[in-house]
Protein backbone atom coordinates (compact mmCIF):
# COMPACT_ATOMS: atom_id res chain seq x y z
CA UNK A 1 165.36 139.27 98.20
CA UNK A 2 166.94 137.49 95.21
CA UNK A 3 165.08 135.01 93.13
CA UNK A 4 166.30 131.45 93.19
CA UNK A 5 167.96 130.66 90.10
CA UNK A 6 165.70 128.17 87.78
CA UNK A 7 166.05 124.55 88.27
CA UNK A 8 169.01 123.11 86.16
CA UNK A 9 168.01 119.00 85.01
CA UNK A 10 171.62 117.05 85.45
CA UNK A 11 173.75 117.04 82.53
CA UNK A 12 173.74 113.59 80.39
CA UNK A 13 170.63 110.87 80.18
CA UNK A 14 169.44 109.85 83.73
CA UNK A 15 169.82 106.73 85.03
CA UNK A 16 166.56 104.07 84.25
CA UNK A 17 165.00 103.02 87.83
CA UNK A 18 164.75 99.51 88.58
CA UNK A 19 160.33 99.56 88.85
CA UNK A 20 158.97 102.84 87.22
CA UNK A 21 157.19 102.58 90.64
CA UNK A 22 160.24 103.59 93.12
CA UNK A 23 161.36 106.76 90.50
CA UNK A 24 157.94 108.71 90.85
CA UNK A 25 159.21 111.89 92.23
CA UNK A 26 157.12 114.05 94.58
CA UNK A 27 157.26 117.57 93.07
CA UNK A 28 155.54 120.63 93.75
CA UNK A 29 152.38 120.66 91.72
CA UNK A 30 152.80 123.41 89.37
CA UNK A 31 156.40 121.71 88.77
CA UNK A 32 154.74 118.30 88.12
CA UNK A 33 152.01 120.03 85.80
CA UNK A 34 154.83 121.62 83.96
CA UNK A 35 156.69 118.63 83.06
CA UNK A 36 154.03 116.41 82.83
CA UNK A 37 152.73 119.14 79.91
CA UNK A 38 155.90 119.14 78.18
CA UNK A 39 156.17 115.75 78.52
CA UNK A 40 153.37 115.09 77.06
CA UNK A 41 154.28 117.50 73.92
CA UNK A 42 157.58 115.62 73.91
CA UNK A 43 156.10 112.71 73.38
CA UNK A 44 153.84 113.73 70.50
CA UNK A 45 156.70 114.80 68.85
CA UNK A 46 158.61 111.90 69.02
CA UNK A 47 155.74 109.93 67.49
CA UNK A 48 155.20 112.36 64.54
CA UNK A 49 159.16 112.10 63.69
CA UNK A 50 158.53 108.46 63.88
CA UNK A 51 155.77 108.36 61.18
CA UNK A 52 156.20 108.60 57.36
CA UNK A 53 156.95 111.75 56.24
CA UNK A 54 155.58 112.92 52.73
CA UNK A 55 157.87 115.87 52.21
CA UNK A 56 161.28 115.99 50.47
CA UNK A 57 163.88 114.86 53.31
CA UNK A 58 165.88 118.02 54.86
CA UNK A 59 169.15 119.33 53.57
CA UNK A 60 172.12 118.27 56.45
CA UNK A 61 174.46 121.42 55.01
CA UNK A 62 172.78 124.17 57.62
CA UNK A 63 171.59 121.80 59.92
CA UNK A 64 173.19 122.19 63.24
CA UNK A 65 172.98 120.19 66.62
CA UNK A 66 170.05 117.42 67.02
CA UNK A 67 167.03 117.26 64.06
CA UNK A 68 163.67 118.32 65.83
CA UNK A 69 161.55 115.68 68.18
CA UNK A 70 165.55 113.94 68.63
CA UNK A 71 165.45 112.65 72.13
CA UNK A 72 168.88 114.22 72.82
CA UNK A 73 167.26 117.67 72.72
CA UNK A 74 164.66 117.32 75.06
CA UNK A 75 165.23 118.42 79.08
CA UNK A 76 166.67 115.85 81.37
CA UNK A 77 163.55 115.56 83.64
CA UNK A 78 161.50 115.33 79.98
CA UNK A 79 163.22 112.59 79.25
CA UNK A 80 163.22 111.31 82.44
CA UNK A 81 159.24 111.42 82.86
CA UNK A 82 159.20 109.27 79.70
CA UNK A 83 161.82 106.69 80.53
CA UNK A 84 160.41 106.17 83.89
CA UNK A 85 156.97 105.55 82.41
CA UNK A 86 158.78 103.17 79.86
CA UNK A 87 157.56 105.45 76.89
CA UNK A 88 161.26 106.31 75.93
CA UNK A 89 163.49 103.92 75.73
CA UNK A 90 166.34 105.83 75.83
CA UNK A 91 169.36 103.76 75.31
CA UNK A 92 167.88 102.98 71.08
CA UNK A 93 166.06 106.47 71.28
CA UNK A 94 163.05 105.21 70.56
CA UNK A 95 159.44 105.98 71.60
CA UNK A 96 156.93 102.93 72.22
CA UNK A 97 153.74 103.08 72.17
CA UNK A 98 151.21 103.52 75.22
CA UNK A 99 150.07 100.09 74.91
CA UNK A 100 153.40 98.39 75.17
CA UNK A 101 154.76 100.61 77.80
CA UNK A 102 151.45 99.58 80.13
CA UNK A 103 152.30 95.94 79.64
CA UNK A 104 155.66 96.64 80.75
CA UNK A 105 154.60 98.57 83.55
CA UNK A 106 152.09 96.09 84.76
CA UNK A 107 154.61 93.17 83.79
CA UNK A 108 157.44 95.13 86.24
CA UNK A 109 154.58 95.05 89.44
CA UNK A 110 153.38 91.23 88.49
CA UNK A 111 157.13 90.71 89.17
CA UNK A 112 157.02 92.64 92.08
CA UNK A 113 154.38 91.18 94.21
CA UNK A 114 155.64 87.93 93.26
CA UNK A 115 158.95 88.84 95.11
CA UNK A 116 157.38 90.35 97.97
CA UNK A 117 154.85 87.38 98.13
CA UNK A 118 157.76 84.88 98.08
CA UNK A 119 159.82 87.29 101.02
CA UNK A 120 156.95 87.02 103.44
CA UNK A 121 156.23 83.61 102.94
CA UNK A 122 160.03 82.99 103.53
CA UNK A 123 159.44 84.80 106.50
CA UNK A 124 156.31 83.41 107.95
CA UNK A 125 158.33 79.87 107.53
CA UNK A 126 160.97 81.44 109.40
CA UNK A 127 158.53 82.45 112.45
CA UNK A 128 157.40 79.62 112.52
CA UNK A 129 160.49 77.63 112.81
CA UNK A 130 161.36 79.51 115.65
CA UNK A 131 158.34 79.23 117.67
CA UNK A 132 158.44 75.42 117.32
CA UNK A 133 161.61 75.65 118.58
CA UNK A 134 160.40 76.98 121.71
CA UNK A 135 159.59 73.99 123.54
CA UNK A 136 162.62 72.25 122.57
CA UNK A 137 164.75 74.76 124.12
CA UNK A 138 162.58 75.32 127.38
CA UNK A 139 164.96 73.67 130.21
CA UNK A 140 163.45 71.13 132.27
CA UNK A 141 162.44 70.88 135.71
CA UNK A 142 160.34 73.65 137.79
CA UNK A 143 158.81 76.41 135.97
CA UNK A 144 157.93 79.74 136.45
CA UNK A 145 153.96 80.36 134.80
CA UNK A 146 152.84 83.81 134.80
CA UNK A 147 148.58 84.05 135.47
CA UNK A 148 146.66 87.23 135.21
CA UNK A 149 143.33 87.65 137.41
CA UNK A 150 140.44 90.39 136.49
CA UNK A 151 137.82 91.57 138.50
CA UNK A 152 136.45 92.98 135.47
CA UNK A 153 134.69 90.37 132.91
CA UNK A 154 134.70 93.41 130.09
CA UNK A 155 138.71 93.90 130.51
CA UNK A 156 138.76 89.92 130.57
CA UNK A 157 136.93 89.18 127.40
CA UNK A 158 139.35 91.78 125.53
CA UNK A 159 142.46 89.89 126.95
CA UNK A 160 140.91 86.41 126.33
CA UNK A 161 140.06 87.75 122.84
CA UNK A 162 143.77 89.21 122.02
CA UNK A 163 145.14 85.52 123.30
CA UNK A 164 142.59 83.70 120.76
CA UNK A 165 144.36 86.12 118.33
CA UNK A 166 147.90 85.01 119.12
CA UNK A 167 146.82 81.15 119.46
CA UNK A 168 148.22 79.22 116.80
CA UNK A 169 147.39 75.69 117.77
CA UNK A 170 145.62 74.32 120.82
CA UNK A 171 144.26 76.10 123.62
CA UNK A 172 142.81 74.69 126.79
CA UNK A 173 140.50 75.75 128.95
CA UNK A 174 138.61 74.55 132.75
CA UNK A 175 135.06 76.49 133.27
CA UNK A 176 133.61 75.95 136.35
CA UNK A 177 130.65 78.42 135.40
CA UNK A 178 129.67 80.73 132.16
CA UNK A 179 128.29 83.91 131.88
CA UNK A 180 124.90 85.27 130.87
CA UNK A 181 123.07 83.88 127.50
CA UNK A 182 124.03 87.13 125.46
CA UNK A 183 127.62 87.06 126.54
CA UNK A 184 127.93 83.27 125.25
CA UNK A 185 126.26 84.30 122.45
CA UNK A 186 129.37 86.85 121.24
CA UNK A 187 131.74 84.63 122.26
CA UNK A 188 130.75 81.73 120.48
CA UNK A 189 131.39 83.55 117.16
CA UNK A 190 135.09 83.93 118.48
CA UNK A 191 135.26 80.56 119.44
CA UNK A 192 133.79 78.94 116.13
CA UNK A 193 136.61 81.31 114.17
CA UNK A 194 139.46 79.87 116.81
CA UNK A 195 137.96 76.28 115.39
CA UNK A 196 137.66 77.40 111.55
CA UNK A 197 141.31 78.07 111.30
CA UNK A 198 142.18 74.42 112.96
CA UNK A 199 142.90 75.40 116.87
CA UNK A 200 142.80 72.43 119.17
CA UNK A 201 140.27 73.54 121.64
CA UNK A 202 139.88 71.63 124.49
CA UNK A 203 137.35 72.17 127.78
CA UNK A 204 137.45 70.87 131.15
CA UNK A 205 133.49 71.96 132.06
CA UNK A 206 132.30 71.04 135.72
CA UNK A 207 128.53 69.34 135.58
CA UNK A 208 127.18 71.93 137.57
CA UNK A 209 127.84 74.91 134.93
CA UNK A 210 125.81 73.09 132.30
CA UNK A 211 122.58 73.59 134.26
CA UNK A 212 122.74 77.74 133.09
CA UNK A 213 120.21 78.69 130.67
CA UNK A 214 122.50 78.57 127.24
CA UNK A 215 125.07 76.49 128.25
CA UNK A 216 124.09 73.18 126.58
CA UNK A 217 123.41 75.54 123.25
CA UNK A 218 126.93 76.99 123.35
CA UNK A 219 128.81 73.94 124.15
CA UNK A 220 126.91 71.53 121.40
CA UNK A 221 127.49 74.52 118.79
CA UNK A 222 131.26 73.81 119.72
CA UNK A 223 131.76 70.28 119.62
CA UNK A 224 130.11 70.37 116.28
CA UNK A 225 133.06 72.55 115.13
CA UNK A 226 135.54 69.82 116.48
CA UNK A 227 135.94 71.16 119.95
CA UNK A 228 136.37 68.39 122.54
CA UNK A 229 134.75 69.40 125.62
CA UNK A 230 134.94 67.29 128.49
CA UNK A 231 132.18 67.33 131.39
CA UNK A 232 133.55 66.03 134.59
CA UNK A 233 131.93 66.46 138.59
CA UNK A 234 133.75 68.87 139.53
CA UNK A 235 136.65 71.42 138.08
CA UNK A 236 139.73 73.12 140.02
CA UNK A 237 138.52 76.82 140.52
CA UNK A 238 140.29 79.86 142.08
């Protein structure tokens, strides 16, 4: 079995990504330890040839190609691991300085989340928009309304729960009778979130399903969030 031929970086500087962020590539990890060493000699280099030197200056008559610690001469995914992690600057062949390349790095994500914060909110806007629109479009005269019934008060306190999710501004309810203490107990954390984030709730309650133990407790707790909760003789009921 022949042995694959070695990797071959592309010919001429690479391109600059626009975030250091998206260029990360996912290599192998012994091929990300080996450039990330060399890289890291690279860049010591660069910074040495940068500094004063107290010797005489080198004679150009043998010299041939690029001088030592030149950015020309290092590999092209050397000098891409630098470039992407702004410590190269490739197009002065220069080397900056930790410090300024993590300002530029942090600067490039600052930027970032801005955009992304300003998409969704574009986008939330736009949601909304259409669901108001809703309404307007609904065509008038009879209506088909689609009603669920359970048998099951578990399976309906998960779907009543998912709907309190999805509510986004008034929801309206008739109770003709309320479940045990501990059961109003859970939901009336539920309920008191619907009313923190500014849902109209409105109840229709019949007198009769005030009289369970609890009730009064539960109901007070909600009109002192803002619900408005209206006790009449008797409710409609199934």
């Amino acid at each position: 079995m022949r042995p694959k031929p070695p990797h071959q970086p592309p010919e001429g500087p690479p391109a600059v990504p626009e975030c250091a962020s998206d260029a990360y590539r996912r290599e192998p990890a012994d091929e990300h330890r080996r450039i990330l060493a060399a890289a890291r000699a690279a860049y010591e280099t660069l910074t040495r040839r940068t500094e004063p030197s107290s010797g005489p200056p080198a004679s150009g008559a043998g010299a041939q190609g690029p001088p030592p610690g030149d950015p020309g001469a290092l590999p092209g995914d050397v000098r891409r691991w630098l470039t992407e992690r702004r410590l190269l600057d490739e197009a002065c062949r220069q080397v900056r300085s930790p410090q300024r390349a993590l300002h530029e790095l942090l600067d490039e994500h600052r930027s970032r989340i801005d955009r992304y914060r300003e998409e969704l909110h574009r986008g939330l806007e736009a949601v909304d928009d259409v669901l108001r629109l809703i309404p307007v479009m609904t065509p008038f005269g009879r209506e088909i309304v689609e009603a669920e019934f359970f048998d099951d008060r578990t399976r309906l306190r998960k779907r009543m729960e998912d709907l309190d999710t999805l509510c986004r501004e008034q929801l309206l309810g008739m109770r003709t009778g309320f479940p045990a203490r501990e059961v109003l107990e859970e939901s009336l954390e539920s309920d008191l979130r619907l009313l923190e984030r500014g849902i109209d709730l409105r109840l229709l309650v019949a007198a009769r399903a005030m009289r369970r133990t609890g009730v009064t407790r539960y109901v007070s707790a909600l009109v002192d969030h803002g619900a408005r909760v209206r006790v009449v003789p008797t409710a409609p009921s199934t």
